[in-house]
Protein backbone atom coordinates (compact mmCIF):
# COMPACT_ATOMS: atom_id res chain seq x y z
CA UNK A 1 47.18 46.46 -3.29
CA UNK A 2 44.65 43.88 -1.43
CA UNK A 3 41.88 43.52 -3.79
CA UNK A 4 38.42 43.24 -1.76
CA UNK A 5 36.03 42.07 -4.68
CA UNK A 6 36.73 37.90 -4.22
CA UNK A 7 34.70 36.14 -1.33
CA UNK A 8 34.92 33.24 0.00
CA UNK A 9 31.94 30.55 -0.33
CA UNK A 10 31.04 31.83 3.87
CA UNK A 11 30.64 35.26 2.14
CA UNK A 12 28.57 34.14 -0.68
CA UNK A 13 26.24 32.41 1.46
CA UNK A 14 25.50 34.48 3.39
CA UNK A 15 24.31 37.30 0.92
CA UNK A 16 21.17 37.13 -0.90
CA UNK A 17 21.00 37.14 -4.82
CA UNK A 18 18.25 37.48 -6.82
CA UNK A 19 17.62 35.77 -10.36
CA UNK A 20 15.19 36.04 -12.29
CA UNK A 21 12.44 31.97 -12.65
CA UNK A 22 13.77 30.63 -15.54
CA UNK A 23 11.73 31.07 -18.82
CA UNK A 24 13.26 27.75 -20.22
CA UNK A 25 15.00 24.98 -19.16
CA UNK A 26 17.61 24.38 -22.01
CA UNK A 27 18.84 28.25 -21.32
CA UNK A 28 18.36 29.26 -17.81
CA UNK A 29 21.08 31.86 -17.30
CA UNK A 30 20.23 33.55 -20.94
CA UNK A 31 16.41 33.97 -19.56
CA UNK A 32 17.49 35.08 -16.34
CA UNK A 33 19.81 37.97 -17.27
CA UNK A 34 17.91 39.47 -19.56
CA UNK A 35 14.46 39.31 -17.55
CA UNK A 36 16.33 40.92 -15.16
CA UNK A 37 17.92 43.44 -17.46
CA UNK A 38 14.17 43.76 -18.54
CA UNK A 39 12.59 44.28 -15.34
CA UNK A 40 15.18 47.18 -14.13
CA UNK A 41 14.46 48.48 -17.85
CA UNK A 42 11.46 49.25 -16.76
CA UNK A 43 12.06 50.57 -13.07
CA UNK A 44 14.55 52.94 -14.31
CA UNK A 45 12.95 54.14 -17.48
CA UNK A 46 9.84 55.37 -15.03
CA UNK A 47 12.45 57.14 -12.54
CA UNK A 48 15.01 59.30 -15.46
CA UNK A 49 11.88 59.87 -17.53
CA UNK A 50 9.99 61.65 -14.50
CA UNK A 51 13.02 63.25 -13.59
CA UNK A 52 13.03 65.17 -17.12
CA UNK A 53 9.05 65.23 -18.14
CA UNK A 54 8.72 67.40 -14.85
CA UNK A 55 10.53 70.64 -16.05
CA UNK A 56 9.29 71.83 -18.95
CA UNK A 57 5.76 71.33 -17.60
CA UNK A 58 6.54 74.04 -14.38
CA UNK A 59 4.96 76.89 -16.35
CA UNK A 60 1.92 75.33 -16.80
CA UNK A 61 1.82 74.25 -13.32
CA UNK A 62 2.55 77.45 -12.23
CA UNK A 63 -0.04 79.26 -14.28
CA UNK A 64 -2.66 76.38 -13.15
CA UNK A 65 -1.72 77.12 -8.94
CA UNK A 66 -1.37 80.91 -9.91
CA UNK A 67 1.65 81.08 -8.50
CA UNK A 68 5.12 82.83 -9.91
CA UNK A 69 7.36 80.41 -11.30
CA UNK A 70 10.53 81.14 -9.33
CA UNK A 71 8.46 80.62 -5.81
CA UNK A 72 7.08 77.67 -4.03
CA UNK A 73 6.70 75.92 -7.95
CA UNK A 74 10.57 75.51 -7.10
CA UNK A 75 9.68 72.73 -4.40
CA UNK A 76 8.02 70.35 -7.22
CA UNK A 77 11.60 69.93 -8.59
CA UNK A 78 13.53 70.35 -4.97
CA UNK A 79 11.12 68.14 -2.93
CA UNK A 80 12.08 65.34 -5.07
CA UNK A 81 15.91 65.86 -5.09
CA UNK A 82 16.31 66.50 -1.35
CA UNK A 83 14.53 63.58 -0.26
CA UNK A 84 16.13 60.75 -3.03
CA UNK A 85 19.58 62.34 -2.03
CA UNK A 86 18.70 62.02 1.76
CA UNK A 87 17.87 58.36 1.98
CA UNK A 88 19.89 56.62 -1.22
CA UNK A 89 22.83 55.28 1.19
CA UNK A 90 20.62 54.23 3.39
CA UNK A 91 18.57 52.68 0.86
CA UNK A 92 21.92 50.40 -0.16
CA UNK A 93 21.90 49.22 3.19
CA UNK A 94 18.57 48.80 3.34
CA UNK A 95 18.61 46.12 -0.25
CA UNK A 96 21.91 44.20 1.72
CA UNK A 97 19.78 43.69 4.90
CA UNK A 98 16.68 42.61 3.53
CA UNK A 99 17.21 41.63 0.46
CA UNK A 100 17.35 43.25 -3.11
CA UNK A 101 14.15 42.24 -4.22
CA UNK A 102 11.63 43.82 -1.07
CA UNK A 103 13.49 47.25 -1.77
CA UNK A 104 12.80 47.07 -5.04
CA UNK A 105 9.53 46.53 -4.97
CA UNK A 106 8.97 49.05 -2.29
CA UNK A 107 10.52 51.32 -4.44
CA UNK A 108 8.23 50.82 -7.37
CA UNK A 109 4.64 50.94 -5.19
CA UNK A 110 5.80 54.19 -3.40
CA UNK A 111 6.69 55.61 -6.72
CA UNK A 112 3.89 54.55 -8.40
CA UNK A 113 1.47 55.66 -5.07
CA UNK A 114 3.10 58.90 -5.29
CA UNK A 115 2.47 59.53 -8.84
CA UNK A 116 -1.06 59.04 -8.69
CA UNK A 117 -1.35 61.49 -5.26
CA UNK A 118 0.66 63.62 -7.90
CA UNK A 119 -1.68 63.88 -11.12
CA UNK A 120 -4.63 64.12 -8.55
CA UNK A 121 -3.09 67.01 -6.16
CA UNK A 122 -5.95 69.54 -5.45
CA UNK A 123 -3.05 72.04 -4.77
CA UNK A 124 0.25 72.80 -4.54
CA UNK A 125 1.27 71.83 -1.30
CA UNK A 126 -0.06 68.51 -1.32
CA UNK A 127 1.90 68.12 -5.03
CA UNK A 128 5.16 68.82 -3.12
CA UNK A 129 4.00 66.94 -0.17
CA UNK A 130 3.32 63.99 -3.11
CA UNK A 131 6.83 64.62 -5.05
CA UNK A 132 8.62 64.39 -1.96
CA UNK A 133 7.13 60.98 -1.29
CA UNK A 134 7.63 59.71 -5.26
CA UNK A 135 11.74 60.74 -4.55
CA UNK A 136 11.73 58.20 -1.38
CA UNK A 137 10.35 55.41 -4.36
CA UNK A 138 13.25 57.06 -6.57
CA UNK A 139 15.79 56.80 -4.27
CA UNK A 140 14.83 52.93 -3.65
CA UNK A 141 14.60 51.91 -7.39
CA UNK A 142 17.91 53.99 -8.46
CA UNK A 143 20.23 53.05 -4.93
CA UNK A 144 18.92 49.10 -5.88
CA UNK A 145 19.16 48.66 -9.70
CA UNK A 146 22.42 48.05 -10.02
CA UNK A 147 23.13 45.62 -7.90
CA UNK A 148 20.21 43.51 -8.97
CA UNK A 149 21.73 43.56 -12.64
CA UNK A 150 25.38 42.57 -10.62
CA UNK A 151 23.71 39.69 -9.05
CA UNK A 152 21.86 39.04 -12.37
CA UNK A 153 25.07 38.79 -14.99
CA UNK A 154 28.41 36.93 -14.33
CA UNK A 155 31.04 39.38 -13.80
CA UNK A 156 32.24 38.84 -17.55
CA UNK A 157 29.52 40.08 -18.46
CA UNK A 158 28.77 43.19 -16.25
CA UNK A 159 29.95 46.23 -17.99
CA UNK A 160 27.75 45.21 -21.07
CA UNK A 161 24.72 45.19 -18.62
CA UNK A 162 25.43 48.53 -17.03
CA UNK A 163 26.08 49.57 -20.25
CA UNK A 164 22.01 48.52 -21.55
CA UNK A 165 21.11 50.01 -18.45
CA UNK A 166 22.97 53.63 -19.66
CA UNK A 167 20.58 53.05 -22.54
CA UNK A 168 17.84 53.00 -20.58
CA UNK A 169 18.33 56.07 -18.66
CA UNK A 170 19.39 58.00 -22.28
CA UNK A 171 15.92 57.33 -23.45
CA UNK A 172 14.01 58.34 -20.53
CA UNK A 173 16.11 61.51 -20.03
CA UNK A 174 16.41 61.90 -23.96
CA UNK A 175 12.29 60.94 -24.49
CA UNK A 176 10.94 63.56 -21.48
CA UNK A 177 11.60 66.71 -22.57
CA UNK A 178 9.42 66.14 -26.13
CA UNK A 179 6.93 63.72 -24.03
CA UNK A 180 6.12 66.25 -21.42
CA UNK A 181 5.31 69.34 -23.50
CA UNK A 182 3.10 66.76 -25.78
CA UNK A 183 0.79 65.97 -22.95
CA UNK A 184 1.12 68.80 -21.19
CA UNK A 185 -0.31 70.72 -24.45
CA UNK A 186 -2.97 67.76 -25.83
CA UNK A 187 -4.00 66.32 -22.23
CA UNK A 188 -2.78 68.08 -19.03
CA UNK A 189 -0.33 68.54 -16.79
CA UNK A 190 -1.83 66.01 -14.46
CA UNK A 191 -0.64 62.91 -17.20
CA UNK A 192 2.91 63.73 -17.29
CA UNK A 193 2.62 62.09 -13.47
CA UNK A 194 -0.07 59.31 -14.72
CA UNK A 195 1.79 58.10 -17.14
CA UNK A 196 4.08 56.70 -14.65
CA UNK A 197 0.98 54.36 -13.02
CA UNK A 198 0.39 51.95 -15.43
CA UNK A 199 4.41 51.92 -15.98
CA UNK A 200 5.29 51.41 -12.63
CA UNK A 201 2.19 48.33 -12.07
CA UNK A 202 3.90 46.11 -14.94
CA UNK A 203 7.14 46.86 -13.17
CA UNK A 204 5.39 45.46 -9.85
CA UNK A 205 3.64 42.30 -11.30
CA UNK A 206 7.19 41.32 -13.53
CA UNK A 207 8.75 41.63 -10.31
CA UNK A 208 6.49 39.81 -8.26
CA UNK A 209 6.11 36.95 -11.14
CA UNK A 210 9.70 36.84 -12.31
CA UNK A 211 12.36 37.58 -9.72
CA UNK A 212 13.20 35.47 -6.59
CA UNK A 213 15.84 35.78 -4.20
CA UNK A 214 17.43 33.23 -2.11
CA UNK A 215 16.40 32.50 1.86
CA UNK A 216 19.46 33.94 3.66
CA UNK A 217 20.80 37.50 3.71
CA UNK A 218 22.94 39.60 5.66
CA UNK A 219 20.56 41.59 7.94
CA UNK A 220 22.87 42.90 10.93
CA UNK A 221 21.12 45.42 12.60
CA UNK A 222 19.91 48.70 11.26
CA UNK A 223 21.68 51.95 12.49
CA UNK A 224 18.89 54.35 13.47
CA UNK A 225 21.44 57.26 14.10
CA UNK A 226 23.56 57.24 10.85
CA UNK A 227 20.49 56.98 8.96
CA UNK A 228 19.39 59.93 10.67
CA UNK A 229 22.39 61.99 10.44
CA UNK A 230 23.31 60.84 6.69
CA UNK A 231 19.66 62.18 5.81
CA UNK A 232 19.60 65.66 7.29
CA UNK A 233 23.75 65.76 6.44
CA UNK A 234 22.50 64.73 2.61
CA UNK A 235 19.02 66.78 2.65
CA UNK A 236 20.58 69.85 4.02
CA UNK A 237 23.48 70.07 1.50
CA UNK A 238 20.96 69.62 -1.35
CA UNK A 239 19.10 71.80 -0.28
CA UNK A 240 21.52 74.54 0.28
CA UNK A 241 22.52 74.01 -3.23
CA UNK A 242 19.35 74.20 -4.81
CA UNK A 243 18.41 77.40 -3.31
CA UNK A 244 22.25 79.14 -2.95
CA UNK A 245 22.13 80.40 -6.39
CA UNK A 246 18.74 82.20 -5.87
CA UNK A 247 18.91 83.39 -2.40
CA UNK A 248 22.33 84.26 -2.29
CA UNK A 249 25.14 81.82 -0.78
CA UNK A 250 25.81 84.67 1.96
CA UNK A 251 22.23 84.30 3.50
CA UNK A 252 21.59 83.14 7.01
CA UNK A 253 19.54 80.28 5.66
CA UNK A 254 21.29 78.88 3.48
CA UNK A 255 24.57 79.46 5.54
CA UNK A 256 22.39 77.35 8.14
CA UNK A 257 21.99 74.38 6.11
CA UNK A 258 25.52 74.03 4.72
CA UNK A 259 26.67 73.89 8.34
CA UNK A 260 24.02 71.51 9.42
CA UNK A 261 24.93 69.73 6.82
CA UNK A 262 28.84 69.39 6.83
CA UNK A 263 28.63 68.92 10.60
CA UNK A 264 25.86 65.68 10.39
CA UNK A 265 28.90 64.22 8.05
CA UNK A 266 31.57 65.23 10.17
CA UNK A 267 30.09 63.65 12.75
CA UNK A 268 28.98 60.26 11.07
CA UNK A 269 32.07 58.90 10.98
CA UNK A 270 32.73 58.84 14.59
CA UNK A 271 29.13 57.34 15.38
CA UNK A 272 30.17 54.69 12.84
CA UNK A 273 32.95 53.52 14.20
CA UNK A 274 31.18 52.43 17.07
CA UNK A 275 28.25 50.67 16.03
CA UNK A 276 28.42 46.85 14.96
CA UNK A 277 26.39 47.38 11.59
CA UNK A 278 26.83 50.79 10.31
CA UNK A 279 24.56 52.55 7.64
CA UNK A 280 28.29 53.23 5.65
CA UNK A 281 31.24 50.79 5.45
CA UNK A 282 34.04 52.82 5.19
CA UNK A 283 36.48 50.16 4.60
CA UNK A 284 34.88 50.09 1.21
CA UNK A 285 36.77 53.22 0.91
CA UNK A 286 40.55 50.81 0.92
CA UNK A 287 40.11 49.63 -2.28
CA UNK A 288 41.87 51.94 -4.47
CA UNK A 289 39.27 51.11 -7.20
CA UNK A 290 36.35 51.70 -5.52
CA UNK A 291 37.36 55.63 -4.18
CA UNK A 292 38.90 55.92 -7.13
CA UNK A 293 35.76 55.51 -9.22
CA UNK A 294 33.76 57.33 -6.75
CA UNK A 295 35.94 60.24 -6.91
CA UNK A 296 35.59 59.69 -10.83
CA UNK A 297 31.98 59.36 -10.98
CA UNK A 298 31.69 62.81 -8.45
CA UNK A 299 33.85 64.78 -11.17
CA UNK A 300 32.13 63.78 -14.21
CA UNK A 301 29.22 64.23 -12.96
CA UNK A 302 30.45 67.73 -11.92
CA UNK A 303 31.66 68.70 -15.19
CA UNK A 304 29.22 67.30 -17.49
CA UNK A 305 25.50 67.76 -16.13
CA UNK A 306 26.32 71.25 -16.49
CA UNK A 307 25.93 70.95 -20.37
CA UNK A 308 22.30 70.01 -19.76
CA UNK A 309 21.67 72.98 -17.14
CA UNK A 310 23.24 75.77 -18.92
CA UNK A 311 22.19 75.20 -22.64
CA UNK A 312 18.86 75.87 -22.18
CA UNK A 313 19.24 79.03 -21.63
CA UNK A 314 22.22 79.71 -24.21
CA UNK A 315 18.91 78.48 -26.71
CA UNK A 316 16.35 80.17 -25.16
CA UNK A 317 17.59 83.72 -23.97
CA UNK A 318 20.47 84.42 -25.98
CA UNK A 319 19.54 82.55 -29.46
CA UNK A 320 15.59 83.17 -29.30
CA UNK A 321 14.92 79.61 -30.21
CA UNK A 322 11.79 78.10 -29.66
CA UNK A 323 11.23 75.72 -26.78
CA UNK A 324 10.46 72.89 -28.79
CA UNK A 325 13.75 72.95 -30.88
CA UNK A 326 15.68 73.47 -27.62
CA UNK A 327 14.60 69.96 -26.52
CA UNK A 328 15.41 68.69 -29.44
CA UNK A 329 18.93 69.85 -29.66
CA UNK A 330 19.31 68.88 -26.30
CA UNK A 331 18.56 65.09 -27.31
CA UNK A 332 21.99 64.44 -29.69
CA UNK A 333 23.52 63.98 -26.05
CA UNK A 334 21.47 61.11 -24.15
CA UNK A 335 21.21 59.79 -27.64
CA UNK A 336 24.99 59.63 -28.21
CA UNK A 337 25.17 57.74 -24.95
CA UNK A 338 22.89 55.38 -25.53
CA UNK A 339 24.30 54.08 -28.95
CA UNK A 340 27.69 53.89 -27.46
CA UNK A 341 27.40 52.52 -23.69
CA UNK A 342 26.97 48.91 -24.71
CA UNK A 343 30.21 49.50 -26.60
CA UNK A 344 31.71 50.28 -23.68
CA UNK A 345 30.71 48.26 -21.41
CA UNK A 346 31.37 45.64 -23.22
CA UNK A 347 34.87 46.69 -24.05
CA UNK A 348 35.70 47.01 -20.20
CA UNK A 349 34.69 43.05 -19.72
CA UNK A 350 37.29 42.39 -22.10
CA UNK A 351 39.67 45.19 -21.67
CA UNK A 352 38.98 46.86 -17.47
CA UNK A 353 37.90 50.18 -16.82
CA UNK A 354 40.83 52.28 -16.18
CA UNK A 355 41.93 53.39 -19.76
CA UNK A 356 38.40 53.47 -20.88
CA UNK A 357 37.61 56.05 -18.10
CA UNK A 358 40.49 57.92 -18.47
CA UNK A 359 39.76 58.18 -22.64
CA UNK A 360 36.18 59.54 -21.83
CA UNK A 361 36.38 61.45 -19.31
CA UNK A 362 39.17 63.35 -21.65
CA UNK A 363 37.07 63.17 -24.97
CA UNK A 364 34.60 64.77 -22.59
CA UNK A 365 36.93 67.44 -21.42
CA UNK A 366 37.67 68.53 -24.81
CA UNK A 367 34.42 68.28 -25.93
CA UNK A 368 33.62 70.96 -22.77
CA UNK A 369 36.19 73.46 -24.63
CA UNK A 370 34.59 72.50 -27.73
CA UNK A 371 30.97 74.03 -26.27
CA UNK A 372 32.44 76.97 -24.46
CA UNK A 373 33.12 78.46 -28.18
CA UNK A 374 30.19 78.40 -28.79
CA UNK A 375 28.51 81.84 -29.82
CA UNK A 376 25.63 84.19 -31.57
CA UNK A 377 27.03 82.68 -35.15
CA UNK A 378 27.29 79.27 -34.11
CA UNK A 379 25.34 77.15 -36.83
CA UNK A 380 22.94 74.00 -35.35
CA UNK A 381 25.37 71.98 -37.10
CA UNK A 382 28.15 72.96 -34.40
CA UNK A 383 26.15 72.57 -31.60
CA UNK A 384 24.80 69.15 -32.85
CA UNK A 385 28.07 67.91 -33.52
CA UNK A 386 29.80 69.45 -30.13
CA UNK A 387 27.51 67.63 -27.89
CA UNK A 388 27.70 64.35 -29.83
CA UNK A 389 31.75 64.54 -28.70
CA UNK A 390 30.62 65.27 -25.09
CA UNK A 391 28.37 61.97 -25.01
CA UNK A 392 30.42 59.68 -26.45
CA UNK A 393 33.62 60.84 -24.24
CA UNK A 394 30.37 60.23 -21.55
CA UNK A 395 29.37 57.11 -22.83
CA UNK A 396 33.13 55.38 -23.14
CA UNK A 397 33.55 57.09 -18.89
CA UNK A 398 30.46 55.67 -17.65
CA UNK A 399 29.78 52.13 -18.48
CA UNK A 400 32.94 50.79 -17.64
CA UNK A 401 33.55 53.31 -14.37
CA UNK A 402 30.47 51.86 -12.76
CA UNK A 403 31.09 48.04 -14.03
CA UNK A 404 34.64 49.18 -12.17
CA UNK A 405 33.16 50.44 -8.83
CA UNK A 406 30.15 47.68 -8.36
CA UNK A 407 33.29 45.33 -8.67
CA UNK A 408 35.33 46.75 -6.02
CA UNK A 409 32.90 45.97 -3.63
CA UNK A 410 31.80 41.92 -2.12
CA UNK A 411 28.88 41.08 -2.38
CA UNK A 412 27.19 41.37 0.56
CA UNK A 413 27.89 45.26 0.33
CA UNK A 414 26.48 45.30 -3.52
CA UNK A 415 23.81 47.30 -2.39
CA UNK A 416 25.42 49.72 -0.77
CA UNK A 417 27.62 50.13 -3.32
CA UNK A 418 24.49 50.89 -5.78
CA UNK A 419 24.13 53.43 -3.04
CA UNK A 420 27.47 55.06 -3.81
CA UNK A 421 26.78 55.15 -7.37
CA UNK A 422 23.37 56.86 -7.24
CA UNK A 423 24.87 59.49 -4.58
CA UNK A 424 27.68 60.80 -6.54
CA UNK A 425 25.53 60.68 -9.14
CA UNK A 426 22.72 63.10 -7.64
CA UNK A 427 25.53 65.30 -5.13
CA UNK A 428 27.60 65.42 -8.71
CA UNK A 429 24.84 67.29 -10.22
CA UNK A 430 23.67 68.95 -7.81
CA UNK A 431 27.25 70.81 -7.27
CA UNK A 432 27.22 71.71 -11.03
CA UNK A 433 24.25 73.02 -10.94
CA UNK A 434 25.38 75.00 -8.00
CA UNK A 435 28.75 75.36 -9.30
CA UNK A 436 27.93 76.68 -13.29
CA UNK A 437 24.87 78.95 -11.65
CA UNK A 438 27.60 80.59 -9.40
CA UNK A 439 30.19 80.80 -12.26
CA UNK A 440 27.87 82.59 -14.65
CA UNK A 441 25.87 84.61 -12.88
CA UNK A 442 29.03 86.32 -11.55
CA UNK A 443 30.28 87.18 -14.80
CA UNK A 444 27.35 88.67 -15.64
CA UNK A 445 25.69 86.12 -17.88
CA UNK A 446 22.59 85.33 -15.80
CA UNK A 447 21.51 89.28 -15.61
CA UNK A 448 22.22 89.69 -19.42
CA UNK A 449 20.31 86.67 -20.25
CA UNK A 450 17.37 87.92 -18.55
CA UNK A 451 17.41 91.21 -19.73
CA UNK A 452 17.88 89.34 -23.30
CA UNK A 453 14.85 87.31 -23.10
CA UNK A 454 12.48 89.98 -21.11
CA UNK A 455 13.04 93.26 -23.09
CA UNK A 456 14.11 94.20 -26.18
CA UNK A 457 17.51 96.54 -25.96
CA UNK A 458 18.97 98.52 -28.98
CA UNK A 459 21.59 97.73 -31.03
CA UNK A 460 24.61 99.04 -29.05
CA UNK A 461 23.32 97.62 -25.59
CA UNK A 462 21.98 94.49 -27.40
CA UNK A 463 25.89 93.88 -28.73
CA UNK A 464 27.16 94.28 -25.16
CA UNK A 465 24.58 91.85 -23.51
CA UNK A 466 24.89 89.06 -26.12
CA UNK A 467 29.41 89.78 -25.64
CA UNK A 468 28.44 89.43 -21.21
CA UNK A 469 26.54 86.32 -21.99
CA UNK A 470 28.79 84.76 -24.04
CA UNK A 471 32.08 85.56 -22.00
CA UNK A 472 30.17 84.13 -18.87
CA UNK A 473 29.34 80.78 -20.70
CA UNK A 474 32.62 80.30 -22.19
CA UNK A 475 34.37 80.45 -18.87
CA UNK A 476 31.73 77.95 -16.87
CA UNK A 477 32.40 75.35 -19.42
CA UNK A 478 36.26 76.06 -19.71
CA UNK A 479 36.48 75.62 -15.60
CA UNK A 480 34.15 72.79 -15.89
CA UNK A 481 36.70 71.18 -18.76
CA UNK A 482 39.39 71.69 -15.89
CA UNK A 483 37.29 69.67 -13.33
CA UNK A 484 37.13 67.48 -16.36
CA UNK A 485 41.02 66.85 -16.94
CA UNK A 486 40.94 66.33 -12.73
CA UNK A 487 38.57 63.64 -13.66
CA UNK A 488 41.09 62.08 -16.08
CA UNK A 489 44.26 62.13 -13.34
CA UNK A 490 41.29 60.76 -10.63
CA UNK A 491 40.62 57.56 -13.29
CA UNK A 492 44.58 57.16 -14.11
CA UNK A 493 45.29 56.73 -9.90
CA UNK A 494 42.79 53.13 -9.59
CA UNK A 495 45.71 51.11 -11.05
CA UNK A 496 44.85 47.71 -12.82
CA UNK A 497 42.20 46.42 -11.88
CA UNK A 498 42.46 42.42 -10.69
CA UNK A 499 40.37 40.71 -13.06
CA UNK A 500 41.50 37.01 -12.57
CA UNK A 501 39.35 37.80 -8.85
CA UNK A 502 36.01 38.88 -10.39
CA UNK A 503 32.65 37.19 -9.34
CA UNK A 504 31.21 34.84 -11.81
């Protein structure tokens, strides 16, 4: 197999890399790693954490706009996930033709300008209008960050940074939940958008004092038309998805956009091919590693978020618990995956990616049967300890699939292979979603959990909802454990990776 991740000193020369000023002379690459590390820390802290403060405030949104909560409140959450999925390739592309450093810093103001139009929206269309313009910042800061920690550590040493980086995005994911209904309830609903502004302004000076990048790059010339047909193929798909479930997959409009959208990607390959300097290289897609680890990433993704979308309401409508101790027990998870991710990575500098992979993404698999047994009787105790084997097979898949993908690609396409990343990352989750709210709420489990939660049935009918529910959950997770074991087979087909060729 021709490997595609060694380049020759023409290549490297004519990519940009950023570095971080050294902080002292007798240890220059020490200082600038970890400033690096430090200054993406922050960058990606801002983006997980508002994409999990958000939620749990919607109610209180809602009530504040006096509008229902399953209506136009929707858009806060879709605004933001349509347009960071539309524009992340091109975002890749973006950080390889100008330089890592400008997109990132882009990234940070818009996200930073947005959340202050956010907290200050004098109504609801104008907050959607706002969140729409915070996910273009999003999808800059998440499509960039890890190639700028690529560029930043020798290739030795690049699962253990991905695998900080997991840690990062644990703790804002992990931290949001608890964060948001603590403002939300002592301040308003305004600060869980606020809090990002002072954030995202250290993030902008650190950059702007810290990081440099060298003189030349690889700007080619931008592709107007992919761009354009990537976006509305990307927004339209995640958009169909994030309405399907409500407005029924057989509707007109949401027919509309899934064939909008699979024709703009149909098509993109064709206007590709003839264009010197396309938006996506698909000769990327030749090294066995690098679709292999996409493919990977896509199915985990797949299988796991769906732990995170469908508990909440096994806590909530089925087991009566209280909000608060739902986001706590959701936290064992992001935790999990933060203690063990430096492990990991780590582990795949020494060791490669491919058995590592293939061992989490089946610890993960069986730790999707373990949650699909899950029941009325089931103690916090099992579900603490079920989730805790579903992020650490996470943890040992992700750290060292990612190290495995970013090294696939040369670097002059690093950023658009950050792209990759983020993409099967969002269209991953955004197909569970799609996929576990299908599964369930054709078995009956989405009408018995709202019946559950919303009135209070006798005995005999209260037995027979709580049997629907539970029958409905235990099959989404045991045909999300099978997308799982694909997972496993789709980490086993890379091969060895060539690791006398990686980048120092």
């Amino acid at each position: 197999m021709k490997q595609q991740h060694s380049l020759s000193p023409t290549e490297h020369n004519d990519s940009e890399s950023v570095t971080a000023i050294p902080s002292s002379a007798s240890n220059p690459e020490g200082a600038n790693k970890w400033a690096v590390l430090a200054i993406v820390g922050v960058g990606v802290f801002m983006a997980t954490l508002d994409s999990s403060i958000v939620n749990i405030s919607l109610p209180t949104i809602a009530q504040y706009f006096h509008v229902p909560l399953n209506g136009a409140v929707e858009w806060i959450i879709i605004a933001y996930l349509v347009a960071t999925a539309a524009i992340l390739l091109t975002a890749g592309r973006l950080a390889d033709m100008m330089g890592r450093k400008i997109v990132w810093i882009i990234g940070l103001i818009v996200f930073t300008l947005g959340s202050t139009i956010c907290g200050a929206a004098p109504n609801l269309t104008t907050l959607i209008i706002a969140r729409a313009f915070q996910g273009l910042g999003g999808a800059l800061i998440m499509a960039v960050s890890p190639a700028l920690l690529t560029s930043a550590f020798p290739a030795s040493e690049r699962g253990r940074a991905l695998g900080f980086n997991a840690v990062t995005v644990s703790l804002g994911v992990s931290v949001g939940p608890t964060l948001g209904g603590l403002i939300t309830s002592t301040l308003s609903w305004r600060w869980i958008f606020y809090v990002n502004v002072p954030i995202g302004i250290i993030g902008i000076i650190a950059t702007l004092r810290i990081l440099k990048e060298a003189n030349k790059r690889n700007p080619g010339r931008f592709d107007p038309l992919g761009a354009l047909l990537l976006a509305i193929g990307m927004a339209s798909l995640t958009g169909s998805l994030s309405f399907g479930g409500e407005i029924g997959w057989t509707s007109p409009w949401i027919l509309a956009l899934i064939g909008i959208g699979v024709l703009a990607l149909a098509v993109l390959p064709f206007v590709e091919q003839r264009v010197s300097s396309p938006i996506i290289d698909f000769s990327l897609f030749r090294n066995r590693v690098f679709l292999s680890a996409n493919l990977s990433l896509v199915l985990n993704f797949l299988a796991l978020f769906a732990v995170s979308f469908m508990l909440p309401f096994y806590f909530e409508e089925l087991r009566k618990f209280p909000t608060e101790l739902a986001g706590v027990l959701l936290t064992p998870l992001p935790l999990t995956i933060a203690v063990i991710a430096p492990i990991s990575g780590s582990l795949a500098d020494r060791f490669g990616s491919r058995w590592l992979a293939a061992t989490g993404m089946t610890i993960a698999c069986l730790g999707l049967v373990l949650i699909s047994q899950l029941n009325t009787q089931s103690s916090i105790f099992d579900i603490v300890w079920r989730l805790i084997v579903v992020g650490i097979g996470q943890a040992i898949f992700q750290s060292p699939n990612n190290s495995a993908l970013l090294g696939a690609a040369p670097r002059h396409r690093q950023g658009l292979a950050s792209g990759f990343l983020a993409t099967g990352r969002t269209m991953g989750q955004s197909f569970s979603v799609a996929l576990a709210g299908a599964i369930f709420g054709a078995l009956g489990g989405s009408a018995a959990g709202q019946l559950l939660s919303t009135s209070h049935p006798r005995d005999a009918q209260l037995t027979i909802l709580q049997q629907t529910f539970v029958h409905s959950f235990q099959w989404t997770f045991i045909i999300c454990a099978c997308i799982a074991a694909l997972g496993i087979f789709a980490s086993l087909v890379r091969g060895k990776e060539d690791r006398s060729a990686k980048r120092a």
